[in-house]
N, C-alpha and C. Protein backbone atom coordinates (compact mmCIF):
# COMPACT_ATOMS: atom_id res chain seq x y z
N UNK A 1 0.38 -61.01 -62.33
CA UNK A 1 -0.12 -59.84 -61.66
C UNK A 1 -1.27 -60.28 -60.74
N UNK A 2 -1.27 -59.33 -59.88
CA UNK A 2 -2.36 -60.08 -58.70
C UNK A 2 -3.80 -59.67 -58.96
N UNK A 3 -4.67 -60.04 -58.89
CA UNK A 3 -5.80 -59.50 -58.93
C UNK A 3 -6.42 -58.50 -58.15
N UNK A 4 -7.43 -57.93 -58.32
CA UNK A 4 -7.96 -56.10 -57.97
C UNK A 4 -8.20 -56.60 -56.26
N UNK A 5 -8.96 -57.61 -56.03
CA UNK A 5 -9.42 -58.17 -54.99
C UNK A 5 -8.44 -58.44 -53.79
N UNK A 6 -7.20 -59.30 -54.47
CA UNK A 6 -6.23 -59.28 -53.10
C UNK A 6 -5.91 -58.29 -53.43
N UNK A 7 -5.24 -57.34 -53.79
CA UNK A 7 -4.48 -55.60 -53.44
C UNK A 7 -5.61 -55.01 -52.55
N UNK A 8 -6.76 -55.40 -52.56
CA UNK A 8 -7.43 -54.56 -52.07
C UNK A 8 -7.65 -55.01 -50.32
N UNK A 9 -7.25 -56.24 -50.55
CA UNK A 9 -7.07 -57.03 -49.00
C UNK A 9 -5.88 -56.77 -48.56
N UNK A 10 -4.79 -56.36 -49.24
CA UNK A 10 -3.31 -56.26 -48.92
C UNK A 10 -3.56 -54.61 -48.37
N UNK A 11 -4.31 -53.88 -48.83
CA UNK A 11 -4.20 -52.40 -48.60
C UNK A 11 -4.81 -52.47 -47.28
N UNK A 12 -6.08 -52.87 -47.04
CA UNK A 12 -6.45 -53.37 -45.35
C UNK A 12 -5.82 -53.52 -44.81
N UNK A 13 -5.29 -54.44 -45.18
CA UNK A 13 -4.13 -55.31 -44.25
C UNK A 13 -3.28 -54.48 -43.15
N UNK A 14 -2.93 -53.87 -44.74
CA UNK A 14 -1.58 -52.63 -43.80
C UNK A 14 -2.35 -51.61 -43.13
N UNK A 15 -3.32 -50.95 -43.24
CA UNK A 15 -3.78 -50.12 -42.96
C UNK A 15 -4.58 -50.47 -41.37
N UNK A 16 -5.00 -51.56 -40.88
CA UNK A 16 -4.86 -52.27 -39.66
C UNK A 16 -3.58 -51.99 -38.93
N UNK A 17 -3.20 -52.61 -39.27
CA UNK A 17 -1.53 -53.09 -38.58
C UNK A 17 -1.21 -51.45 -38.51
N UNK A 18 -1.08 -50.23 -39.13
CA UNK A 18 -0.30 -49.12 -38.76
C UNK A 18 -1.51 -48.43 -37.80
N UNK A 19 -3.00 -48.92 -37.81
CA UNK A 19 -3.82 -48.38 -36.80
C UNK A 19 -3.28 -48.84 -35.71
N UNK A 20 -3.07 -50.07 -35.10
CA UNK A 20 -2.69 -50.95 -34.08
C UNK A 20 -1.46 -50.55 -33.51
N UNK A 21 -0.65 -50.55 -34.89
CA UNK A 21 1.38 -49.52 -34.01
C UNK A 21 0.67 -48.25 -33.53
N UNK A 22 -0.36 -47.19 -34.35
CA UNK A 22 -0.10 -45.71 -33.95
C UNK A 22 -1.19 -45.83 -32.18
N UNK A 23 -1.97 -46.68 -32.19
CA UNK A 23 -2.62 -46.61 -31.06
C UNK A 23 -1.27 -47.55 -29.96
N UNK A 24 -0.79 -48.33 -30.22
CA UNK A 24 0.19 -49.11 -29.06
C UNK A 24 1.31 -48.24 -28.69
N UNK A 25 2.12 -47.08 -29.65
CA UNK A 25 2.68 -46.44 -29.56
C UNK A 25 1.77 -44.95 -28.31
N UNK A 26 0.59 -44.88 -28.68
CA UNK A 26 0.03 -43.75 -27.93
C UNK A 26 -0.28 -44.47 -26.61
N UNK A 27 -0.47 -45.71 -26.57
CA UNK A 27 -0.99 -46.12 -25.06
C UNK A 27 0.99 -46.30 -24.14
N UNK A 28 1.53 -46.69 -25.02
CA UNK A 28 3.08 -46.43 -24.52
C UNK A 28 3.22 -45.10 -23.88
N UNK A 29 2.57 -44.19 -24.57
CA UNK A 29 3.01 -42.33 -24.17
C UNK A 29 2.27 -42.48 -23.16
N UNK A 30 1.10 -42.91 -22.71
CA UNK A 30 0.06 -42.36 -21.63
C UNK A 30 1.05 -42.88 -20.78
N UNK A 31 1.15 -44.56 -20.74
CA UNK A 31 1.92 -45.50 -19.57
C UNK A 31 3.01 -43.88 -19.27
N UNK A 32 3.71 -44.26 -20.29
CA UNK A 32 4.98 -43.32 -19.35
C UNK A 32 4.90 -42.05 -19.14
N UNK A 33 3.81 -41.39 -19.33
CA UNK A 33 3.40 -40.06 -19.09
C UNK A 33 2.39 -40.37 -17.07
N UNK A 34 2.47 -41.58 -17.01
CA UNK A 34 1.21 -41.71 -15.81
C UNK A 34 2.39 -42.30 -14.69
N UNK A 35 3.69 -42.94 -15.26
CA UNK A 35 5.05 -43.49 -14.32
C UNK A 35 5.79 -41.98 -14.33
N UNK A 36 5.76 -40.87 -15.06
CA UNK A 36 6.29 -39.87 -14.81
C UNK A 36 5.78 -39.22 -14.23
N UNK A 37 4.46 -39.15 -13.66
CA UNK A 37 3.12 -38.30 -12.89
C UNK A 37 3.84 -38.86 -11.20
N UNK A 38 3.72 -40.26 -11.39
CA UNK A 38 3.59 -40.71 -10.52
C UNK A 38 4.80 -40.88 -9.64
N UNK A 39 6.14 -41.50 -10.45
CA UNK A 39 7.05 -41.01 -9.53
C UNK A 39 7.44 -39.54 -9.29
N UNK A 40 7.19 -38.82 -9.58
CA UNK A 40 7.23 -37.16 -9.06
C UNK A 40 6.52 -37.12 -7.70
N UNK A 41 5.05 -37.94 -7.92
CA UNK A 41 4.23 -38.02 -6.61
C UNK A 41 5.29 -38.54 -5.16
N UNK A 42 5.11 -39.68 -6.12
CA UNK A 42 6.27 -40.31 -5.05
C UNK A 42 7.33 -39.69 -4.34
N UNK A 43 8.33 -39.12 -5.30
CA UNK A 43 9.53 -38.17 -4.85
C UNK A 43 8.67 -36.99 -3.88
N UNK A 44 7.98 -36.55 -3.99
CA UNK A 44 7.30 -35.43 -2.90
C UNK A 44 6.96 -36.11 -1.93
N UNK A 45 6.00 -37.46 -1.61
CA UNK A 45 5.23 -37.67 -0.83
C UNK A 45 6.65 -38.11 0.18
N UNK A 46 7.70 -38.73 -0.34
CA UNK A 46 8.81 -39.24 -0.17
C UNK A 46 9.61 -37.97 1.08
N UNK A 47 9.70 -36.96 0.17
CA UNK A 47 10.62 -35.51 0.54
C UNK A 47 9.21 -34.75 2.29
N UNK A 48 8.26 -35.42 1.75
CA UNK A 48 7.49 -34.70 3.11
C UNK A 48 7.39 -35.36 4.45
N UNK A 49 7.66 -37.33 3.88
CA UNK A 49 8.15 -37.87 5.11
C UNK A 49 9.39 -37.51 5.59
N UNK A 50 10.44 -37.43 4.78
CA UNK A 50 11.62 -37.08 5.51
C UNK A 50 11.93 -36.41 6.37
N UNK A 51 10.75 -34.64 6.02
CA UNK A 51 11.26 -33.88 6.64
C UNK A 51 10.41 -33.99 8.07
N UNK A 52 8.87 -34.64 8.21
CA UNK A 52 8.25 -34.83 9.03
C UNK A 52 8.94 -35.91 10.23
N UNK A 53 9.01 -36.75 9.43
CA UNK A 53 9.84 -38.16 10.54
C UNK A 53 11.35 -38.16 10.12
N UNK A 54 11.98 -38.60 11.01
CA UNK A 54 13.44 -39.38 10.61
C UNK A 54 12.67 -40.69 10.01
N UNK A 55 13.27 -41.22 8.85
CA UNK A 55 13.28 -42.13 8.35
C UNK A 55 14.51 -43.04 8.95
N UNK A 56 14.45 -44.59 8.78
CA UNK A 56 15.35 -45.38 9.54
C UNK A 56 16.30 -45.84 7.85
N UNK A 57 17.97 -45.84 7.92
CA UNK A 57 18.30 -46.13 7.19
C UNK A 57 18.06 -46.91 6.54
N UNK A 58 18.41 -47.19 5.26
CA UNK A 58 18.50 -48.55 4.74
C UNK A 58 19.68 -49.24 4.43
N UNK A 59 19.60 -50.66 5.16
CA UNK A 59 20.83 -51.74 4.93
C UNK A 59 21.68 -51.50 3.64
N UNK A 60 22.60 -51.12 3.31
CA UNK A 60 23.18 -51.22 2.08
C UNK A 60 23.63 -52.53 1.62
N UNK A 61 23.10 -53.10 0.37
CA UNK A 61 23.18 -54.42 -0.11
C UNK A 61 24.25 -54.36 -0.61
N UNK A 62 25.57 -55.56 0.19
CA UNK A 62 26.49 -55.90 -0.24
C UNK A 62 26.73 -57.25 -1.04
N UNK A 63 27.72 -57.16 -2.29
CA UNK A 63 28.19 -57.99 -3.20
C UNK A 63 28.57 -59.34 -2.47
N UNK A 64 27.99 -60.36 -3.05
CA UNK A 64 28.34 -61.73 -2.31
C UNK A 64 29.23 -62.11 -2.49
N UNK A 65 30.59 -62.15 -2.09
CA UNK A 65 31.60 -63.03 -2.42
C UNK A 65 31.65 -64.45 -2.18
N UNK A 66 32.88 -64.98 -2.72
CA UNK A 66 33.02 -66.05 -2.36
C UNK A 66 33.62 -66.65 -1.15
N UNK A 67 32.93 -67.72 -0.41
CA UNK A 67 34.06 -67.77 1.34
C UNK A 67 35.13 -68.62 0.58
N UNK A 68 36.06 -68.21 1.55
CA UNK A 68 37.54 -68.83 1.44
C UNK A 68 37.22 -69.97 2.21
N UNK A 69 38.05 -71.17 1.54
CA UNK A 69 38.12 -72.21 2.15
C UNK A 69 38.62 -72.12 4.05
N UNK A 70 38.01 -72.18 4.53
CA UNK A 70 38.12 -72.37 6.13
C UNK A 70 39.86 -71.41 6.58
N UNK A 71 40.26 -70.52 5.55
CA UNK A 71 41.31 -69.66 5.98
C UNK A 71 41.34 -68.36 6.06
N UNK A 72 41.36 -68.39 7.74
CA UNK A 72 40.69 -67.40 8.16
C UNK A 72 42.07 -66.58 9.16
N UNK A 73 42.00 -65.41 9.67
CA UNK A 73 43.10 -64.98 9.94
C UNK A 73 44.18 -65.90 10.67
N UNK A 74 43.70 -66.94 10.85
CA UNK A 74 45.14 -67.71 11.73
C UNK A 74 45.77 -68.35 10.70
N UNK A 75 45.52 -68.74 9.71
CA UNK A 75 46.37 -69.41 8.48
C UNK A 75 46.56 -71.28 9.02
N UNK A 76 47.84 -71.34 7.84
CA UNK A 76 48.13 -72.51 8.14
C UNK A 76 49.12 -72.85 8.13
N UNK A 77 49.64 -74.17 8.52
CA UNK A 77 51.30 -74.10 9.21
C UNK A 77 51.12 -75.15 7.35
N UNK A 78 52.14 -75.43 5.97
CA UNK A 78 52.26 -75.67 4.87
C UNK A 78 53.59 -77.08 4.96
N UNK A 79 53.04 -78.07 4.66
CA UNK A 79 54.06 -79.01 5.24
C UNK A 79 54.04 -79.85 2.84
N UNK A 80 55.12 -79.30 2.63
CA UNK A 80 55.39 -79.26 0.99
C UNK A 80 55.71 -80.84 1.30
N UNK A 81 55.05 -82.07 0.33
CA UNK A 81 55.24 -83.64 0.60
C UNK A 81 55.92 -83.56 -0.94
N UNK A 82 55.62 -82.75 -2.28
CA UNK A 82 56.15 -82.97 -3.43
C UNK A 82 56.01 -81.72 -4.17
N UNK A 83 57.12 -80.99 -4.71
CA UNK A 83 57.30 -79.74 -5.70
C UNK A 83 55.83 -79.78 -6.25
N UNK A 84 55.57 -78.38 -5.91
CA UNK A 84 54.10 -78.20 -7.15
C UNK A 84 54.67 -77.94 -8.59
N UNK A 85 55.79 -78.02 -8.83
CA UNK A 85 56.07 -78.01 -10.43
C UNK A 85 55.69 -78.98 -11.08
N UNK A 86 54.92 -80.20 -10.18
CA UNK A 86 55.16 -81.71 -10.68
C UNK A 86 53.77 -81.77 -11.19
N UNK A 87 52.67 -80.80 -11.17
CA UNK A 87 51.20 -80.59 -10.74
C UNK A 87 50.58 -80.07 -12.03
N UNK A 88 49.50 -80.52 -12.13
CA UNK A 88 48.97 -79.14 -13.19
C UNK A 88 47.63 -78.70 -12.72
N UNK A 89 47.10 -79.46 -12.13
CA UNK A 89 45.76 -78.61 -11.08
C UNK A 89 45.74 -79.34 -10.12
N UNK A 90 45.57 -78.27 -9.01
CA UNK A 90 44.94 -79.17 -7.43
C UNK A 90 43.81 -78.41 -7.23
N UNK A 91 43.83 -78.94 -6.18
CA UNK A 91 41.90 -79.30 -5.74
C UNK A 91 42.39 -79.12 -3.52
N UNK A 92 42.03 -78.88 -2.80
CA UNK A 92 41.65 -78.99 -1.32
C UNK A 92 41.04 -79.32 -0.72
N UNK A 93 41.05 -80.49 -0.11
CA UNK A 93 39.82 -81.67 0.82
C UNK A 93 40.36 -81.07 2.44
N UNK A 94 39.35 -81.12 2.90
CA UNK A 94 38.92 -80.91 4.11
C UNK A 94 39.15 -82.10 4.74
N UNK A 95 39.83 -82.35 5.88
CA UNK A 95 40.21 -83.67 6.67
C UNK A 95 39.65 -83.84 8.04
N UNK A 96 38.53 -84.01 8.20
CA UNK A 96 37.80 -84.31 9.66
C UNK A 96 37.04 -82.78 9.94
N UNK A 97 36.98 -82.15 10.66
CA UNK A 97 36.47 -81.08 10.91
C UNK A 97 37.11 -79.55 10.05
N UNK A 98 35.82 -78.88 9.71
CA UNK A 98 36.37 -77.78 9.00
C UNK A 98 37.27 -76.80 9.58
N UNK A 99 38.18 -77.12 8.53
CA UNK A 99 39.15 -75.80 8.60
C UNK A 99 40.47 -76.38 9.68
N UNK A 100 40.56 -77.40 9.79
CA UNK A 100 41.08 -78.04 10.97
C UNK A 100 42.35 -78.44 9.98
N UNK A 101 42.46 -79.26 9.27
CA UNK A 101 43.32 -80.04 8.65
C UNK A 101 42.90 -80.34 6.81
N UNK A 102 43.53 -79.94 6.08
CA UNK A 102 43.12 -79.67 4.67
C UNK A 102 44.49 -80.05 3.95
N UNK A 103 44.03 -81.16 3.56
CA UNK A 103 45.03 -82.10 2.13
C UNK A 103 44.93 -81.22 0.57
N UNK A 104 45.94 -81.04 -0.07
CA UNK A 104 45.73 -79.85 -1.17
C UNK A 104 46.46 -81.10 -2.28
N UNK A 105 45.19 -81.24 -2.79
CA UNK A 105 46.11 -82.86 -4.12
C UNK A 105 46.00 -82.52 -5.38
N UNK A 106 47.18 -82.72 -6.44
CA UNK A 106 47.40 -81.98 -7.11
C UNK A 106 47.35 -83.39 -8.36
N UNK A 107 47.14 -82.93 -9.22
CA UNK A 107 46.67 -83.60 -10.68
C UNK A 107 47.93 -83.51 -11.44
N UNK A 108 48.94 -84.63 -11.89
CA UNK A 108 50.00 -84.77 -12.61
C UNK A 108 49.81 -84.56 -14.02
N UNK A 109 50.33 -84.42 -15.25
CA UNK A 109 50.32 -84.28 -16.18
C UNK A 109 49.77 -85.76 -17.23
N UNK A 110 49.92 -86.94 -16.65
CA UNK A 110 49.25 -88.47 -16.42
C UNK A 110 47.91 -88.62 -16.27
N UNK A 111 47.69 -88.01 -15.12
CA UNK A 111 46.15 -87.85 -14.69
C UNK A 111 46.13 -88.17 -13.40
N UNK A 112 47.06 -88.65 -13.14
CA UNK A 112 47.25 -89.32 -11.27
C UNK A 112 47.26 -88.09 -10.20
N UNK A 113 46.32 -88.44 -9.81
CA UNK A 113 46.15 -87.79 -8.57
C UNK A 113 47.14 -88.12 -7.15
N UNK A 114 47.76 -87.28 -6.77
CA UNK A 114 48.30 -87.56 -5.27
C UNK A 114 48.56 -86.20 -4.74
N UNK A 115 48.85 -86.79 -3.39
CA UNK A 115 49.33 -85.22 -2.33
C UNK A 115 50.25 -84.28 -2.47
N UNK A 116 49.86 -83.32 -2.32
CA UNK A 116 50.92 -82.30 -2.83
C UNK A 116 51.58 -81.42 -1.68
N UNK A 117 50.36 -81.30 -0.74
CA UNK A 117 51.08 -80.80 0.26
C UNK A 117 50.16 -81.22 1.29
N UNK A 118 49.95 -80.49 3.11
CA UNK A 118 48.86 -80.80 4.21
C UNK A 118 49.07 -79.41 4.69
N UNK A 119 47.89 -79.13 5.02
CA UNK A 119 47.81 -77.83 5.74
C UNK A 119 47.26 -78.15 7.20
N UNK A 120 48.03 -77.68 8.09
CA UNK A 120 47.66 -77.79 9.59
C UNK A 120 46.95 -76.41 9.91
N UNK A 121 46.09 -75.97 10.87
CA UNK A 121 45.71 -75.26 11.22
C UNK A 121 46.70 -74.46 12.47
N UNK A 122 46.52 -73.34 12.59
CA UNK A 122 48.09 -72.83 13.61
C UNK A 122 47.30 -72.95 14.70
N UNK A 123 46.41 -73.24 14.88
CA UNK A 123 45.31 -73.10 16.24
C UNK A 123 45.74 -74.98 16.85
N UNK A 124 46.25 -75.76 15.87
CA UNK A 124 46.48 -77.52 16.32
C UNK A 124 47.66 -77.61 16.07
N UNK A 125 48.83 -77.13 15.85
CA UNK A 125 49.99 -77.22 16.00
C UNK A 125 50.89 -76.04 16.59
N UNK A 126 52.02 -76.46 16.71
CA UNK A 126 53.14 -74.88 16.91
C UNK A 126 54.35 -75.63 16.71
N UNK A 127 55.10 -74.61 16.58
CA UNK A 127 56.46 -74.79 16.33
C UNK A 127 57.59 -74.79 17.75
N UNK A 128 57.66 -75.96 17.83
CA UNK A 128 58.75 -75.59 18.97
C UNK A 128 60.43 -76.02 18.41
N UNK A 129 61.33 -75.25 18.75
CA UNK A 129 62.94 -75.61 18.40
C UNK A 129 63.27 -75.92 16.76
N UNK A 130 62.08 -74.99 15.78
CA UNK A 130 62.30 -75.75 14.17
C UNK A 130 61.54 -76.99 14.40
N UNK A 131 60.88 -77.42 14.85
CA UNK A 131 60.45 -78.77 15.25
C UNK A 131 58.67 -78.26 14.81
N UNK A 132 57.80 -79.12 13.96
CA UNK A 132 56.52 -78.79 13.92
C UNK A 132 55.77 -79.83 15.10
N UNK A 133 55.25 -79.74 15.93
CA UNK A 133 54.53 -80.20 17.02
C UNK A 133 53.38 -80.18 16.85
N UNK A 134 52.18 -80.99 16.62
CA UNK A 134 51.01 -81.40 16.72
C UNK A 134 50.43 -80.84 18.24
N UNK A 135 48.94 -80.08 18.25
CA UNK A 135 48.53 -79.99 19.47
C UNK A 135 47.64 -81.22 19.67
N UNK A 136 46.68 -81.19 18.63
CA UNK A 136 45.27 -82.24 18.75
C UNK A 136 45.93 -83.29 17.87
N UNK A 137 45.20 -84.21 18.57
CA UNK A 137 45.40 -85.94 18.19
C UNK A 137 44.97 -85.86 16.48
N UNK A 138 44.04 -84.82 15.58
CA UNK A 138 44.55 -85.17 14.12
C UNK A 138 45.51 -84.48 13.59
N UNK A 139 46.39 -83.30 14.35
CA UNK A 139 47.52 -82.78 13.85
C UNK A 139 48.33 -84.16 13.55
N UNK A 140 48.41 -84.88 15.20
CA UNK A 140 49.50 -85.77 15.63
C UNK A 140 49.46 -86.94 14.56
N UNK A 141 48.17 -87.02 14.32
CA UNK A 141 47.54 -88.13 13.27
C UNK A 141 48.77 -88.11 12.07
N UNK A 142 48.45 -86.68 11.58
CA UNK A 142 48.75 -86.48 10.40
C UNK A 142 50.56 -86.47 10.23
N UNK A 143 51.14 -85.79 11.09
CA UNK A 143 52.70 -85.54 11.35
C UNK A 143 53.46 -86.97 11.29
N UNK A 144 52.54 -87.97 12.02
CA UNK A 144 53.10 -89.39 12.08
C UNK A 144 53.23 -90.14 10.77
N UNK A 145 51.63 -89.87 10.49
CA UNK A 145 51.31 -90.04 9.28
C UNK A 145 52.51 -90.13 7.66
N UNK A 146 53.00 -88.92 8.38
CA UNK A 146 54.08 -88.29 6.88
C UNK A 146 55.49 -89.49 7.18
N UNK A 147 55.43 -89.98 7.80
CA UNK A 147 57.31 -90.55 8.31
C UNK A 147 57.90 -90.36 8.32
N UNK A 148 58.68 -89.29 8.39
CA UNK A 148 59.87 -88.11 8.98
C UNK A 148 59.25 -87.30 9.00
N UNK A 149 60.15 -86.86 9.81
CA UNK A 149 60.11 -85.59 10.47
C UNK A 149 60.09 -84.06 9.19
N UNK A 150 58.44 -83.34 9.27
CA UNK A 150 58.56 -82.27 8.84
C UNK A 150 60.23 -81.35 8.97
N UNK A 151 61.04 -80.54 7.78
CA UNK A 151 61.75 -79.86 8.22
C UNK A 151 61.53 -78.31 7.60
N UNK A 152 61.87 -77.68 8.71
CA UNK A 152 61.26 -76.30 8.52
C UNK A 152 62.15 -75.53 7.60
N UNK A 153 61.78 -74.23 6.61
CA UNK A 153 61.94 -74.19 5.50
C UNK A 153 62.54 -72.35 6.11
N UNK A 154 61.14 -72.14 6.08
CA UNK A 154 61.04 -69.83 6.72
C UNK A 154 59.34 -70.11 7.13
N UNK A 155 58.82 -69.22 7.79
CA UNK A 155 57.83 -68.96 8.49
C UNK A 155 56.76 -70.14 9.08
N UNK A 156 55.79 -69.97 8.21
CA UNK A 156 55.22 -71.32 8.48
C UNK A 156 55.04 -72.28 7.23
N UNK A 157 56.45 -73.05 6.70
CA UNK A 157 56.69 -73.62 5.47
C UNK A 157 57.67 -74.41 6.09
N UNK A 158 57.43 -75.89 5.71
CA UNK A 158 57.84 -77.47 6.19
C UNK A 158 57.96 -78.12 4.67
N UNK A 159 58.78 -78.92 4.72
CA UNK A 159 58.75 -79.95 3.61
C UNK A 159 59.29 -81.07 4.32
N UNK A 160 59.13 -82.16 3.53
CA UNK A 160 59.62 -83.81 4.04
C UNK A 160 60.59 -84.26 3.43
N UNK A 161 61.66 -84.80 4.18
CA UNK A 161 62.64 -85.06 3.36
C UNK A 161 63.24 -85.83 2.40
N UNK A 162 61.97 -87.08 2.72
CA UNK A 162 61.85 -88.32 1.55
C UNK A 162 61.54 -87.86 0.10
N UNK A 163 60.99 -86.80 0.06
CA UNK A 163 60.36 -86.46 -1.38
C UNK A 163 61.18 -86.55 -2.23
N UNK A 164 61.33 -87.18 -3.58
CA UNK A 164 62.47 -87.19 -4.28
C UNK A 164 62.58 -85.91 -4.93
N UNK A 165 61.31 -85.31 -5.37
CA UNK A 165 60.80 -84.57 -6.44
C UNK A 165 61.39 -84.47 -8.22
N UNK A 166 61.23 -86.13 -8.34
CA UNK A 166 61.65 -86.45 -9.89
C UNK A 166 59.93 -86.34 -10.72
N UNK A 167 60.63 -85.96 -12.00
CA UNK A 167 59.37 -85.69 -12.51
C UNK A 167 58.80 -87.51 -12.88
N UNK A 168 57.26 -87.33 -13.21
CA UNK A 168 56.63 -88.23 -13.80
C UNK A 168 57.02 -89.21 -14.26
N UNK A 169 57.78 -89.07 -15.36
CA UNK A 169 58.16 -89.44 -16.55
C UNK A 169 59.53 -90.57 -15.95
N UNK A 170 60.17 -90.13 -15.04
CA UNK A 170 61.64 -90.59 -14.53
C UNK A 170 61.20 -91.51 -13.82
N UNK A 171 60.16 -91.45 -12.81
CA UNK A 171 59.63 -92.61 -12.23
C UNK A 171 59.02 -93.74 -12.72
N UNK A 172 58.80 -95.24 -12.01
CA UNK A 172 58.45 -96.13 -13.43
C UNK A 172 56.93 -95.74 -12.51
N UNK A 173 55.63 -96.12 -13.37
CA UNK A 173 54.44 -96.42 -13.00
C UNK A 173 54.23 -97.57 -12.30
N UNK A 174 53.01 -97.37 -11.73
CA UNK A 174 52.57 -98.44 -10.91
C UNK A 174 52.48 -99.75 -11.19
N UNK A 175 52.03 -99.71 -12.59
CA UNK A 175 52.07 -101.08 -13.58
C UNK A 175 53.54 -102.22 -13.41
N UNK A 176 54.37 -101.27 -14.02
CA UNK A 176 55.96 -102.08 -13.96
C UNK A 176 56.35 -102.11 -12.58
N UNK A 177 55.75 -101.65 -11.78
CA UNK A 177 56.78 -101.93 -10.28
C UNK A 177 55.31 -102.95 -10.34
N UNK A 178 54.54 -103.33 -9.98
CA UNK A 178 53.91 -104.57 -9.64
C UNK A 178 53.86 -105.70 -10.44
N UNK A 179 54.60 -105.53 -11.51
CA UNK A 179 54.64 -106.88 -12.37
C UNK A 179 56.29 -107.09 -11.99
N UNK A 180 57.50 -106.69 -11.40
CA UNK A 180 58.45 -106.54 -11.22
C UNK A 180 58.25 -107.53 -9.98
N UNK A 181 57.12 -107.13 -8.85
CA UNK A 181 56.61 -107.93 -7.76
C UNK A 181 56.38 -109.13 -7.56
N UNK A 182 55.16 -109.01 -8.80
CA UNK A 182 54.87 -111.22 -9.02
C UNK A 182 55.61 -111.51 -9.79
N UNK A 183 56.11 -110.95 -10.30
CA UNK A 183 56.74 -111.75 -12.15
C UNK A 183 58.27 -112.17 -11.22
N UNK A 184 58.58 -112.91 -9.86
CA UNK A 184 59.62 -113.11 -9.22
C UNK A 184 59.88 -114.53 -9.65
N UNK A 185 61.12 -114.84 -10.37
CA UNK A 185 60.93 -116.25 -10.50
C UNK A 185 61.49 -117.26 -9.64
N UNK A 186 60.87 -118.29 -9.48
CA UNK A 186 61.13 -118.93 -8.31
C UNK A 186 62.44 -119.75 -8.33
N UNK A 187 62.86 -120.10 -7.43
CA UNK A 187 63.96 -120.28 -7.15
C UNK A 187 64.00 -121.65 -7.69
N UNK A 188 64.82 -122.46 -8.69
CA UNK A 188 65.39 -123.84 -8.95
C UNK A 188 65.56 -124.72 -8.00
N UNK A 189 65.16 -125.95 -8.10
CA UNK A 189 65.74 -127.18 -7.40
C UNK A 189 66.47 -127.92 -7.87
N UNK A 190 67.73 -128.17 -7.55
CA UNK A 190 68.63 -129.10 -7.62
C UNK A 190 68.52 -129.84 -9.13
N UNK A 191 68.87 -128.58 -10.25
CA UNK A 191 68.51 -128.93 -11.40
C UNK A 191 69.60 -129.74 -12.05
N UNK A 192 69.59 -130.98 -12.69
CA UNK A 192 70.22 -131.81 -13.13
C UNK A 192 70.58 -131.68 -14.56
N UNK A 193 71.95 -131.52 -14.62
CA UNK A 193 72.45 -131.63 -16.17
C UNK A 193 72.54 -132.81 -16.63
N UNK A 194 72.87 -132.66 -17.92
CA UNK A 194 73.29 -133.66 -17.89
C UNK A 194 72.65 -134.65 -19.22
């Protein structure tokens, strides 16, 4: 059992602490009794400019979106180098000046990164006869670039005709085709039996 002395410090105790809530609680009422005085003030002093002056609008603050990658109403002419079925995330690099020419490379199920498709800008190429035509020297860059000839698909949609589009798995890796390379064995000389 506690002694007469602390109960009698414990009864202080509390009796502090509920002085301190009932006064923090009453200085709370004044605060918002003096923000309720005051914006009322406000709302009048507010309602007497209005009617005295035109007030000048105010800007309405719009939601920031996000910008679209450099595609903007002219689009882009879509030249398909390998099925995006083959893909599991791509990504869009910007190729020399914005919005001009944009490589879209897509992440294999491996981890290998390669091209998935090129986006031309319709402002650096056109279409003449089914034929995709480069205007500026990095359209032309890029069209050469591919080694055949883009063939046109419906609107502004091209694919290449080399693409095998075999999955991953069917192709050998880079590893076995370059040991396939050196591992060539050299040719015998005039080997003697015997």
């Amino acid at each position: 059992m506690a002694p007469a002395r602390q109960k009698s410090a414990a009864r202080k105790n509390i009796r502090k602490a509920q002085k301190a809530r009932r006064s923090k609680s009453a200085t709370r009422r004044t605060a918002a009794r003096t923000k309720a005085t005051a914006r009322s003030k406000t709302k009048a002093k507010t309602r007497v400019r209005t009617k005295t002056a035109k007030a000048k609008p105010r800007a309405k603050s719009t939601p920031r979106r996000r910008t679209k990658s450099a595609a903007r109403p002219r689009g882009f002419f879509h030249i398909e180098v390998q099925p995006k079925e083959a893909f599991v995330e791509f990504k869009t690099q910007d190729i020399g000046s914005e919005g001009g020419i944009e490589r879209v490379a897509g992440k294999r199920a491996g981890g290998a990164w390669s091209t998935q498709e090129w986006l031309i800008a319709k402002d650096q190429a056109h279409i003449e006869h089914g034929t995709l035509i480069g205007d500026t020297v990095d359209a032309r860059r890029v069209l050469t670039m591919l080694g055949s000839e883009p063939r046109h698909i419906k609107a502004d949609r091209f694919t290449i005709h080399g693409h095998t589009g075999l999955p991953e798995e069917a192709r050998p890796s880079l590893a076995p085709r370059r040991a396939v390379l050196t591992n060539v064995p050299a040719p015998q000389k005039g080997r003697k039996w015997g």
